[in-house]
Protein backbone atom coordinates (compact mmCIF):
# COMPACT_ATOMS: atom_id res chain seq x y z
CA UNK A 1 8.05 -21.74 53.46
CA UNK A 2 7.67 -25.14 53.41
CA UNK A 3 4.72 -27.38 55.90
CA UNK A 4 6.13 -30.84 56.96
CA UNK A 5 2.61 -32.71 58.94
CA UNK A 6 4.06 -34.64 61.78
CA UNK A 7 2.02 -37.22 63.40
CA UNK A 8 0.07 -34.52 66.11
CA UNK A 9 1.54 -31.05 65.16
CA UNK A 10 2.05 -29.63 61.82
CA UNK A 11 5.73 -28.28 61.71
CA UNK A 12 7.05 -24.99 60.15
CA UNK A 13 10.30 -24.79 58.40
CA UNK A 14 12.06 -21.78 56.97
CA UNK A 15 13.77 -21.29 53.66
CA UNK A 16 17.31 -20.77 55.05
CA UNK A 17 17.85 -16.71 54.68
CA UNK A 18 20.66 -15.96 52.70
CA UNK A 19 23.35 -14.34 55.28
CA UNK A 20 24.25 -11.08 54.54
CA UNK A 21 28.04 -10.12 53.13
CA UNK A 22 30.39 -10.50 55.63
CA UNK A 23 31.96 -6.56 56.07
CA UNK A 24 34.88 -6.13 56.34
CA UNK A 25 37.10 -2.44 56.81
CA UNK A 26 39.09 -1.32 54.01
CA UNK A 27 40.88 1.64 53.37
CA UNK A 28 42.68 3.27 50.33
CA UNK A 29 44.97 0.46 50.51
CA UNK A 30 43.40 -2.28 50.88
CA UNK A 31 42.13 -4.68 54.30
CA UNK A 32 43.36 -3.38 57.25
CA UNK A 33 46.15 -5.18 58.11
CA UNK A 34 46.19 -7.11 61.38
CA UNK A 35 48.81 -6.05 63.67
CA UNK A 36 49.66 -9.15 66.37
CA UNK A 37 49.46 -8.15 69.69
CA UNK A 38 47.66 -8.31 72.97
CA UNK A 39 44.15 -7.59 71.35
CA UNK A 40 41.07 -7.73 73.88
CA UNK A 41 38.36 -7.06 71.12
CA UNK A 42 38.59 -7.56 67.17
CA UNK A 43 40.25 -4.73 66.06
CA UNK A 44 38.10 -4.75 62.47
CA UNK A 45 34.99 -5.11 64.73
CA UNK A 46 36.26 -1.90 66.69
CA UNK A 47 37.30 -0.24 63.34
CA UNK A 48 33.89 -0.64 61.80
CA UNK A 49 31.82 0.67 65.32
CA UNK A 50 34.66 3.61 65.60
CA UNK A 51 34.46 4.80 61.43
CA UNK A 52 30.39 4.59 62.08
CA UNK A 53 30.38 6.69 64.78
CA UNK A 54 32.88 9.68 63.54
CA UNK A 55 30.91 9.44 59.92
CA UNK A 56 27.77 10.29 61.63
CA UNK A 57 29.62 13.07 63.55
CA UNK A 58 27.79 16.55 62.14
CA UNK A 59 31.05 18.34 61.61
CA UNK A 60 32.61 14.93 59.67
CA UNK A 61 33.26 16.83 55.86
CA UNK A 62 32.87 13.61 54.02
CA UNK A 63 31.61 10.43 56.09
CA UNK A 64 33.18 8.03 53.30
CA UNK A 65 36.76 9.28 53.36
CA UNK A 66 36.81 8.15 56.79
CA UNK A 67 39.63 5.33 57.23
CA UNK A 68 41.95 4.42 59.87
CA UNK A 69 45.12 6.27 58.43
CA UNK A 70 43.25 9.39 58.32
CA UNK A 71 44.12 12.38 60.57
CA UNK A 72 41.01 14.19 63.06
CA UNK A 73 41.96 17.53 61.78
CA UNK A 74 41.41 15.55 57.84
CA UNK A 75 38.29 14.47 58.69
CA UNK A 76 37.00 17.71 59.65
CA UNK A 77 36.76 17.71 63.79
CA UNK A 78 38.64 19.76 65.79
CA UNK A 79 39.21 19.50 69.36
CA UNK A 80 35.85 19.62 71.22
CA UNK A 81 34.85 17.11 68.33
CA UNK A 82 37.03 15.04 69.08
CA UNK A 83 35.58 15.10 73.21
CA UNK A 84 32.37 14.49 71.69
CA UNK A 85 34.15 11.59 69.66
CA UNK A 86 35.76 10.29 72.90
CA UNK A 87 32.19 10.60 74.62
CA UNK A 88 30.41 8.54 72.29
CA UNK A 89 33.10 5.73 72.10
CA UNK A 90 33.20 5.75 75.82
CA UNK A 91 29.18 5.03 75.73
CA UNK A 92 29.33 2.59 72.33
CA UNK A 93 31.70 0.80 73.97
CA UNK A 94 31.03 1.07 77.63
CA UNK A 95 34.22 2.62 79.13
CA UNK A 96 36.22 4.81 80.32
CA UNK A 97 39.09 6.68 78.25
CA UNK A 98 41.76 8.27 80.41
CA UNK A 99 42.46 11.83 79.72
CA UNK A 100 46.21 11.26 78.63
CA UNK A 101 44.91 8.50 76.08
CA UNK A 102 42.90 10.86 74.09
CA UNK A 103 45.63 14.18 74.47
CA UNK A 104 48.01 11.12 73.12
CA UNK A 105 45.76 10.14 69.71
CA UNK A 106 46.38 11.91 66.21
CA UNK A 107 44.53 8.99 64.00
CA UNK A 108 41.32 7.40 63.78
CA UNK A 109 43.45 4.37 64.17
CA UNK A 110 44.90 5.63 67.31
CA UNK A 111 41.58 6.18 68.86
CA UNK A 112 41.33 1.82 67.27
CA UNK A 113 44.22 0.76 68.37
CA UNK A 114 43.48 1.87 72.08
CA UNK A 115 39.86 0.63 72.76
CA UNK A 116 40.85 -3.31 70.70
CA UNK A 117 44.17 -3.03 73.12
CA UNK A 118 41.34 -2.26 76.46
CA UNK A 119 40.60 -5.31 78.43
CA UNK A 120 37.39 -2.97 79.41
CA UNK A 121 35.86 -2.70 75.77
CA UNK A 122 32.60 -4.57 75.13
């Protein structure tokens, strides 16, 4: 911490913090590649939020095999999993995902692909 006096007020200055590693997703083979297309959100920002919330699921068999190429069924939820899955996307990321979208996704990076491609994801 370092004091500078200025004429009336003594002022406070901050060592600059160090900034954390930038994150970024990567899976068996390597960074994610980014696809071009009509994105609304950061697809590695949705990535990261979406692997978080299926690695804390209870009935995830190992939380850090969890990658985008990765099948439900090989992560270890079955079908009302994956609605609790669905559930807690639809509240992380504060929308609504159709019925037919979620009958429709095999992949984690299905369930990716549609909430970076939503104009409604926050």
């Amino acid at each position: 911490m370092m004091m500078l006096k200025n004429m009336s007020k003594t002022v406070c200055y901050a060592r600059p913090i160090l900034s954390a590693q930038h994150r970024c997703y990567r899976d068996e083979k390597g960074l994610m590649k980014r696809v071009t297309g009509k994105y609304y959100s950061d697809p590695m920002d949705v990535a990261e939020r979406v692997v978080r919330l299926i690695s804390l699921h209870d009935a995830c068999r190992d939380p850090a095999q969890v990658t985008p190429n990765k099948t439900f069924e090989e992560v270890g939820l079955n079908p009302l999993d994956m609605v609790e899955v669905f559930l807690g996307c639809e509240r992380e990321f504060d929308l609504e995902i159709a019925e037919e979208a979620c009958e429709d996704m095999r992949t984690v990076n299905d369930l990716i692909e549609h909430l970076a491609r939503n104009p409604a994801t926050k």
